[in-house]
PDB file of N, CA and C in Angstrom:
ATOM      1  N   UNK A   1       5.400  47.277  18.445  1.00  0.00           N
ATOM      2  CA  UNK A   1       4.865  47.830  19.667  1.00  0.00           C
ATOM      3  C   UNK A   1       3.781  48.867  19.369  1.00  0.00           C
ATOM      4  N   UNK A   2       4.270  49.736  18.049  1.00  0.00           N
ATOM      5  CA  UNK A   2       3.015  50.763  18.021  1.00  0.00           C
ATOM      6  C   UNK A   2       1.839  50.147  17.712  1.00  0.00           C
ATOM      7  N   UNK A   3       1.594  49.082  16.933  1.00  0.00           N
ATOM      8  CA  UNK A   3       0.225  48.538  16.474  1.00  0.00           C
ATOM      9  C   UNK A   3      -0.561  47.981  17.745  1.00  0.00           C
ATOM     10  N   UNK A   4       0.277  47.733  18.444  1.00  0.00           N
ATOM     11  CA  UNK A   4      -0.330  46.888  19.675  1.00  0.00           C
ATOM     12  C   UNK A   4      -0.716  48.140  21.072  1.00  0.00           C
ATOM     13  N   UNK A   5      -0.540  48.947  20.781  1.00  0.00           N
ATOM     14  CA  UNK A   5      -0.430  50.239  21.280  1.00  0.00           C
ATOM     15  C   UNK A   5      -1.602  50.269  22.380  1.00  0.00           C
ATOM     16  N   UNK A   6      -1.693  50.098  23.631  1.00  0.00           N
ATOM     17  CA  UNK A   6      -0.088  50.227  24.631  1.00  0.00           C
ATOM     18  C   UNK A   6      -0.384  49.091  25.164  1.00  0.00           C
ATOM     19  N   UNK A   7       0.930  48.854  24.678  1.00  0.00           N
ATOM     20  CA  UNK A   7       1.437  47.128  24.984  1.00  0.00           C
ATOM     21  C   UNK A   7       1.404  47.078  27.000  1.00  0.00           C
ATOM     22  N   UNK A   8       0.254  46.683  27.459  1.00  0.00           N
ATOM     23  CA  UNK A   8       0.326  46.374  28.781  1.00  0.00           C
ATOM     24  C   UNK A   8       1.303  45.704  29.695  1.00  0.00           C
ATOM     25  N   UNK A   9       2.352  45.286  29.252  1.00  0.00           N
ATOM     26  CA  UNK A   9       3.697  44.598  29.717  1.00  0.00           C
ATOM     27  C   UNK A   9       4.695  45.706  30.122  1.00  0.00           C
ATOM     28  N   UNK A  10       4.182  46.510  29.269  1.00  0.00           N
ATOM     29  CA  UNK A  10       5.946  47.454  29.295  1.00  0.00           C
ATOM     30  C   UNK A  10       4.927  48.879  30.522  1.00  0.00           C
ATOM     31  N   UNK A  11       4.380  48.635  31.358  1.00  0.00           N
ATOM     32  CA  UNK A  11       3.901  49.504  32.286  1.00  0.00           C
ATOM     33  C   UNK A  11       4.032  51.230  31.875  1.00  0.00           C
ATOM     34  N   UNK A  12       3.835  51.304  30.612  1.00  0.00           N
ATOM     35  CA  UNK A  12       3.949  53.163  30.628  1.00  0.00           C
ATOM     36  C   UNK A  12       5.546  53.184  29.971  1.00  0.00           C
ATOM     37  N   UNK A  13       5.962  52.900  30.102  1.00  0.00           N
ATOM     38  CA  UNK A  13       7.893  52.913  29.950  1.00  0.00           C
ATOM     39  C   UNK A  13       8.317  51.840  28.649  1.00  0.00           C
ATOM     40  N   UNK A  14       9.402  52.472  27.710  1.00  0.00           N
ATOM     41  CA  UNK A  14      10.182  51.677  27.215  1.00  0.00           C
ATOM     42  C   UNK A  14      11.233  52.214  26.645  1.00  0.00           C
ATOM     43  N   UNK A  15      12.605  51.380  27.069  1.00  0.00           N
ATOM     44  CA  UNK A  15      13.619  51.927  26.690  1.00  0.00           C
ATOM     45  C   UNK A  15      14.411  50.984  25.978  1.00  0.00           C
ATOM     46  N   UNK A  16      15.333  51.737  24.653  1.00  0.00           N
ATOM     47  CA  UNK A  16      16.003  50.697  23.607  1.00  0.00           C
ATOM     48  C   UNK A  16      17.570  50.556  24.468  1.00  0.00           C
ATOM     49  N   UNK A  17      17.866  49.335  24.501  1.00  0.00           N
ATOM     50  CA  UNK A  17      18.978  49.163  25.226  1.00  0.00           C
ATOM     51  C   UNK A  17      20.306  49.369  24.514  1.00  0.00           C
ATOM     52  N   UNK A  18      20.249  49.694  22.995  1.00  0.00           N
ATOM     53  CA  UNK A  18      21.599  49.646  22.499  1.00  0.00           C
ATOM     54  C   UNK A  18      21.473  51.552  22.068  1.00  0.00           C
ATOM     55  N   UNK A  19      20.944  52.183  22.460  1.00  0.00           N
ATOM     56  CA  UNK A  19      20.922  53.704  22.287  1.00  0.00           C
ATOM     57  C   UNK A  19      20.227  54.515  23.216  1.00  0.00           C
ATOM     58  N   UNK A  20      20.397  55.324  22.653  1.00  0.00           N
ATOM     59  CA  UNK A  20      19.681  56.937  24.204  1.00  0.00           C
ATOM     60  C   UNK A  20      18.321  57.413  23.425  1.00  0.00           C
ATOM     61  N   UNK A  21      17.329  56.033  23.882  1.00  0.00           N
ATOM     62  CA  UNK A  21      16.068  56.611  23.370  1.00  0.00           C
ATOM     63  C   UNK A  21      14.908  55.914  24.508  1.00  0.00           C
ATOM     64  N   UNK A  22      14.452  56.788  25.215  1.00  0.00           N
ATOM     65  CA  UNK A  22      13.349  56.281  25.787  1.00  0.00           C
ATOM     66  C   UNK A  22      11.873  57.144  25.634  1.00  0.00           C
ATOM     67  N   UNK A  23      10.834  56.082  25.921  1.00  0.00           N
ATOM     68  CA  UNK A  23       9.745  56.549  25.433  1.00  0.00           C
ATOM     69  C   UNK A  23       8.710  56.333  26.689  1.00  0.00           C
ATOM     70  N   UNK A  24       7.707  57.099  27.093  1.00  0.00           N
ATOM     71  CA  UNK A  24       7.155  56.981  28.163  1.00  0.00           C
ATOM     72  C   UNK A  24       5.819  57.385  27.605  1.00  0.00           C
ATOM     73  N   UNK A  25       4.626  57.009  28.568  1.00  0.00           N
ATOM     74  CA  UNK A  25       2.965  57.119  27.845  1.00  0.00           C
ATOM     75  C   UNK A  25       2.165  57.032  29.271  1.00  0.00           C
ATOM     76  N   UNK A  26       1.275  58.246  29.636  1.00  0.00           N
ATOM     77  CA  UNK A  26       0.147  58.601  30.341  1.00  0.00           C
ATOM     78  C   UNK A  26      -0.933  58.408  30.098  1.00  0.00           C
ATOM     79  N   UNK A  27      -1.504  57.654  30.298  1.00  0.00           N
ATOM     80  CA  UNK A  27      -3.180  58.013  30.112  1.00  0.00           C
ATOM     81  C   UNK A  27      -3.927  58.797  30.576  1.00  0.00           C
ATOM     82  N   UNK A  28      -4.461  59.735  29.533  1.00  0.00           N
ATOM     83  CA  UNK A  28      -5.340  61.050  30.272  1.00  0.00           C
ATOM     84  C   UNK A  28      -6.673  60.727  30.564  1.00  0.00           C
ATOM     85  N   UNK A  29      -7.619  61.726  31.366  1.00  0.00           N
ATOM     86  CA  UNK A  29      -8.876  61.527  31.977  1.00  0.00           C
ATOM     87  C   UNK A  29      -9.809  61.009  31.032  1.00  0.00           C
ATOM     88  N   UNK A  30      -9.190  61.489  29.331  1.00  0.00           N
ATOM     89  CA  UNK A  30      -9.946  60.523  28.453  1.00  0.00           C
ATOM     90  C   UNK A  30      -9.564  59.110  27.822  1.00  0.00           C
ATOM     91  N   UNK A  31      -9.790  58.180  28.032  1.00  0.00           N
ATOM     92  CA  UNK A  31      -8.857  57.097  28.211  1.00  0.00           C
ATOM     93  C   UNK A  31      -8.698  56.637  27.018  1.00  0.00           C
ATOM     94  N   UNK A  32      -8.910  56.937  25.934  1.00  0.00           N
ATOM     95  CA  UNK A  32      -8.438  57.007  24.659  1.00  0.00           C
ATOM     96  C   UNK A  32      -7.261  57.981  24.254  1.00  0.00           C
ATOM     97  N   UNK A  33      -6.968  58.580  25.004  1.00  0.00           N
ATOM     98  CA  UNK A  33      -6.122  60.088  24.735  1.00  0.00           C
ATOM     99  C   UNK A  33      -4.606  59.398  25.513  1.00  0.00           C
ATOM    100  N   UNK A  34      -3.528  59.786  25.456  1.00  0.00           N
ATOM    101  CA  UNK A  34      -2.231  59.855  25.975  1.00  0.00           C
ATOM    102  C   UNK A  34      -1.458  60.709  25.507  1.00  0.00           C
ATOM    103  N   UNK A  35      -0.674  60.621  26.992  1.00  0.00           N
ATOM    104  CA  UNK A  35       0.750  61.867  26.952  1.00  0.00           C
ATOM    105  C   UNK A  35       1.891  61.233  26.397  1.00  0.00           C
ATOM    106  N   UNK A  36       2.248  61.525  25.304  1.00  0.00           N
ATOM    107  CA  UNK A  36       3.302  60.422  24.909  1.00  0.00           C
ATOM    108  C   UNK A  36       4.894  61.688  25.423  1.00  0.00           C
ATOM    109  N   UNK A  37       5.885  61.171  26.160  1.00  0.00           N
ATOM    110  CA  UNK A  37       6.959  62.071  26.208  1.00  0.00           C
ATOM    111  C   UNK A  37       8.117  60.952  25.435  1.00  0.00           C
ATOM    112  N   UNK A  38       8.770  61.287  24.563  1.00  0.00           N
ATOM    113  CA  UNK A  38      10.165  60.883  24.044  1.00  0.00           C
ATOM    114  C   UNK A  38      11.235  61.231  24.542  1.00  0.00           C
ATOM    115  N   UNK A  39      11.974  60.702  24.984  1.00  0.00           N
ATOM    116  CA  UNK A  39      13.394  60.988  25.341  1.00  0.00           C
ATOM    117  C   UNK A  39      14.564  60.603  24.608  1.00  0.00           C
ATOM    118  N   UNK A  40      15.489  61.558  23.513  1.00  0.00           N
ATOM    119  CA  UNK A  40      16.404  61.278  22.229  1.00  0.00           C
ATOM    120  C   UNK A  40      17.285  61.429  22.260  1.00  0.00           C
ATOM    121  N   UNK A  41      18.397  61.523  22.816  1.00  0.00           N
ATOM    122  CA  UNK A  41      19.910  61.982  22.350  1.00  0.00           C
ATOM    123  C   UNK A  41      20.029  63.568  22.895  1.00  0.00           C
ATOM    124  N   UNK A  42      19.085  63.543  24.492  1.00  0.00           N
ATOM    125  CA  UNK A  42      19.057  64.603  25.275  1.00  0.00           C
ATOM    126  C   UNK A  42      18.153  65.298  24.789  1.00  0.00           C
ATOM    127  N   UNK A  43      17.436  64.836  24.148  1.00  0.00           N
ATOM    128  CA  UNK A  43      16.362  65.895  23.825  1.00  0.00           C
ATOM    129  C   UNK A  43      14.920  65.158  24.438  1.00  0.00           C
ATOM    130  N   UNK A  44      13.983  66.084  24.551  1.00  0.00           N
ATOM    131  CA  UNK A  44      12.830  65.550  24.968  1.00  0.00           C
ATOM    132  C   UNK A  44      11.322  66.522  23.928  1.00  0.00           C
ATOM    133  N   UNK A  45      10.966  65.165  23.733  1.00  0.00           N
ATOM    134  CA  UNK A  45       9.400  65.671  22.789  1.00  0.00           C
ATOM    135  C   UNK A  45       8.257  64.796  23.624  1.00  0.00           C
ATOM    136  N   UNK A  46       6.932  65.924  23.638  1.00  0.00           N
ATOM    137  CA  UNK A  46       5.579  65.828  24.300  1.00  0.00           C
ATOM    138  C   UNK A  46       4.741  66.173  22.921  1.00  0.00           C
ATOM    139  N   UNK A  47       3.695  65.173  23.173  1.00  0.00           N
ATOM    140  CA  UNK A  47       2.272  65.321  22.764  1.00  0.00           C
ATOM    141  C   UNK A  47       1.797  64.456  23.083  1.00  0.00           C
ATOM    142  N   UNK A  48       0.139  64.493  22.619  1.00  0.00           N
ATOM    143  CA  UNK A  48      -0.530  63.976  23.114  1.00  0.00           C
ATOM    144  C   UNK A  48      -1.309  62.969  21.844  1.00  0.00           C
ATOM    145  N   UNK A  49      -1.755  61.944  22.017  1.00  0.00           N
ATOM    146  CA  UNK A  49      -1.972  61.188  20.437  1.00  0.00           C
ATOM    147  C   UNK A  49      -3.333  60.435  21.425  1.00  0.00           C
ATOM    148  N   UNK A  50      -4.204  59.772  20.202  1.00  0.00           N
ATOM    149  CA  UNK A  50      -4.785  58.545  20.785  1.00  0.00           C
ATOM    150  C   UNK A  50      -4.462  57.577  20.490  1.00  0.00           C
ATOM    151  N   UNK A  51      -4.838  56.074  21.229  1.00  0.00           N
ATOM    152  CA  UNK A  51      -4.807  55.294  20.536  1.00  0.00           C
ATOM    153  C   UNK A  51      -4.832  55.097  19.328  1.00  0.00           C
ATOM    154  N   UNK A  52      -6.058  55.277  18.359  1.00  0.00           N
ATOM    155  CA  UNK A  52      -5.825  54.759  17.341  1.00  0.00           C
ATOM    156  C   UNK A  52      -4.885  55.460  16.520  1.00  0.00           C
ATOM    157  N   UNK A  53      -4.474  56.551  16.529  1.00  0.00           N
ATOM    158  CA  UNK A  53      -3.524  57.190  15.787  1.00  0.00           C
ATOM    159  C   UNK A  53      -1.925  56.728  16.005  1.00  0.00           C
ATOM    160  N   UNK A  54      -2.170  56.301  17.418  1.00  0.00           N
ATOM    161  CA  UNK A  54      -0.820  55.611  17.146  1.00  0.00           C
ATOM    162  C   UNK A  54      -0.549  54.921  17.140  1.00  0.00           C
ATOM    163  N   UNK A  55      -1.346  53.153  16.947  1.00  0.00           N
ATOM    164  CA  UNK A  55      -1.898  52.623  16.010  1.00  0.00           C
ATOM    165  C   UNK A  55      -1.988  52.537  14.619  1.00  0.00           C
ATOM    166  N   UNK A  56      -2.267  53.071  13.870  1.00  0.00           N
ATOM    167  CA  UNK A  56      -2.403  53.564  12.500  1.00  0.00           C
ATOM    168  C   UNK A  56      -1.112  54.316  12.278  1.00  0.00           C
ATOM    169  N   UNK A  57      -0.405  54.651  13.245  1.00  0.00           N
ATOM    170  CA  UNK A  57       1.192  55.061  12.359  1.00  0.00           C
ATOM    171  C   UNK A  57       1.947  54.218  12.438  1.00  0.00           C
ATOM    172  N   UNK A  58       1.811  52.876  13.694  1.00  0.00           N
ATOM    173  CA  UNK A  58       2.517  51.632  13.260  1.00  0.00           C
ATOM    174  C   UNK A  58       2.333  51.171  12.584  1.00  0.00           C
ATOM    175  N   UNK A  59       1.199  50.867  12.276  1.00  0.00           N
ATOM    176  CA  UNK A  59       0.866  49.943  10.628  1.00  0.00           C
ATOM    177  C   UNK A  59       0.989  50.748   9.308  1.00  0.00           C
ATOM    178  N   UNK A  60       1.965  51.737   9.540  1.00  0.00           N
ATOM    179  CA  UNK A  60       2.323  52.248   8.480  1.00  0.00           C
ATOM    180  C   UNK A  60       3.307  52.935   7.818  1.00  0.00           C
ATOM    181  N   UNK A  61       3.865  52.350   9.627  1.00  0.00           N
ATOM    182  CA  UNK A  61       5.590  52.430   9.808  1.00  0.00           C
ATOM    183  C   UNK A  61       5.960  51.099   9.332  1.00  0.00           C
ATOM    184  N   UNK A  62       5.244  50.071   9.482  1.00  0.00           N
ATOM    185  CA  UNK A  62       5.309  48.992   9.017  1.00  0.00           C
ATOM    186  C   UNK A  62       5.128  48.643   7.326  1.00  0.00           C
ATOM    187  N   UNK A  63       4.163  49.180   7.172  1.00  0.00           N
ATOM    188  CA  UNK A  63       4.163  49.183   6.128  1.00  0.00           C
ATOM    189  C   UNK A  63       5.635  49.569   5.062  1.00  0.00           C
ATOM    190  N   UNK A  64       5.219  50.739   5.331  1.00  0.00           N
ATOM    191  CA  UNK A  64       6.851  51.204   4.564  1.00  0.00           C
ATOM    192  C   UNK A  64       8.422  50.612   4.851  1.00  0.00           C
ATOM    193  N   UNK A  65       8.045  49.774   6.073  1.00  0.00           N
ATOM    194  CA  UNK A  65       9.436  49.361   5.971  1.00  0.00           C
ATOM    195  C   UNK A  65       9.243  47.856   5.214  1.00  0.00           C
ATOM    196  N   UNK A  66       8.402  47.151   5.395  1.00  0.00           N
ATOM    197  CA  UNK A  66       8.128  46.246   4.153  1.00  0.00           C
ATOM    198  C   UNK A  66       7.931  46.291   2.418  1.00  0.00           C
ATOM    199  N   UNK A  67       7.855  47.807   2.197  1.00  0.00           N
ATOM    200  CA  UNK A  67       7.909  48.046   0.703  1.00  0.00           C
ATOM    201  C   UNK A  67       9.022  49.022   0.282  1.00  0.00           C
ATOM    202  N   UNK A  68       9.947  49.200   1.730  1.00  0.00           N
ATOM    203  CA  UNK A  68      11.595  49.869   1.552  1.00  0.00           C
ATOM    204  C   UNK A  68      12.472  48.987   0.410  1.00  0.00           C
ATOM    205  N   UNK A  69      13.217  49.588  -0.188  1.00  0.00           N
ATOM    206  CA  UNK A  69      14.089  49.026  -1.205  1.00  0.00           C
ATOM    207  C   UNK A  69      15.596  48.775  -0.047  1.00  0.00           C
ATOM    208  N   UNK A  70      15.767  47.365  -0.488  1.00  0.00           N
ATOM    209  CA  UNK A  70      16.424  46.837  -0.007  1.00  0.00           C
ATOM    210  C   UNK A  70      17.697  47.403  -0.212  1.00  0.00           C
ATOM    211  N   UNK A  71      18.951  47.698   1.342  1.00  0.00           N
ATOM    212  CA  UNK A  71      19.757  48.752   1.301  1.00  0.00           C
ATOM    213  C   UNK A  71      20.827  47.883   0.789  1.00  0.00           C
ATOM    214  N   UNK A  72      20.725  46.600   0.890  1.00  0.00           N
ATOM    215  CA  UNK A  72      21.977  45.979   0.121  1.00  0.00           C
ATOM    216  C   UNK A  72      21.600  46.062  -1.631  1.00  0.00           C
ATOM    217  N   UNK A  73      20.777  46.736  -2.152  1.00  0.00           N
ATOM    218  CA  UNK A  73      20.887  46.577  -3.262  1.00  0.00           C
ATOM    219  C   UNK A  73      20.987  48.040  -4.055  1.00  0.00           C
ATOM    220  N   UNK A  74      21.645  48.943  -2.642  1.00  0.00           N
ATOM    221  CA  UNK A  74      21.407  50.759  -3.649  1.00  0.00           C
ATOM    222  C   UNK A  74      23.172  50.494  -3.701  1.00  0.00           C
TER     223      UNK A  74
END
């Protein structure tokens, strides 16, 4: 979802159905810019990111989880 960042399907909103994590996204007056708010295990985090940055942390969230050492083998 982050590479594709912002996935036009999920209208601003997305929430994981097997835990207490939702994630919500504004677009500000600069339309490269967004309000990203997190919602965690009762906690709530704000900032503001652009596209491409959050973008570029999926593909590198990705990344690392493709060059993670495999947990069946620690």
């Amino acid at each position: 979802m982050l590479i594709n960042f912002p996935v036009i399907s999920y209208n601003g909103y997305f929430s994981h159905y097997d835990e207490s994590f939702e994630w919500k996204w504004t677009q500000q007056s600069d339309k490269e810019m967004y309000l990203i708010t997190i919602y965690s295990s009762g906690k709530v985090f704000t900032y503001y990111s652009s596209i491409k940055d959050i973008q570029e942390f999926g593909t590198a969230v990705l990344k690392d989880i493709d060059t993670a050492q495999d947990l069946d083998s620690i």
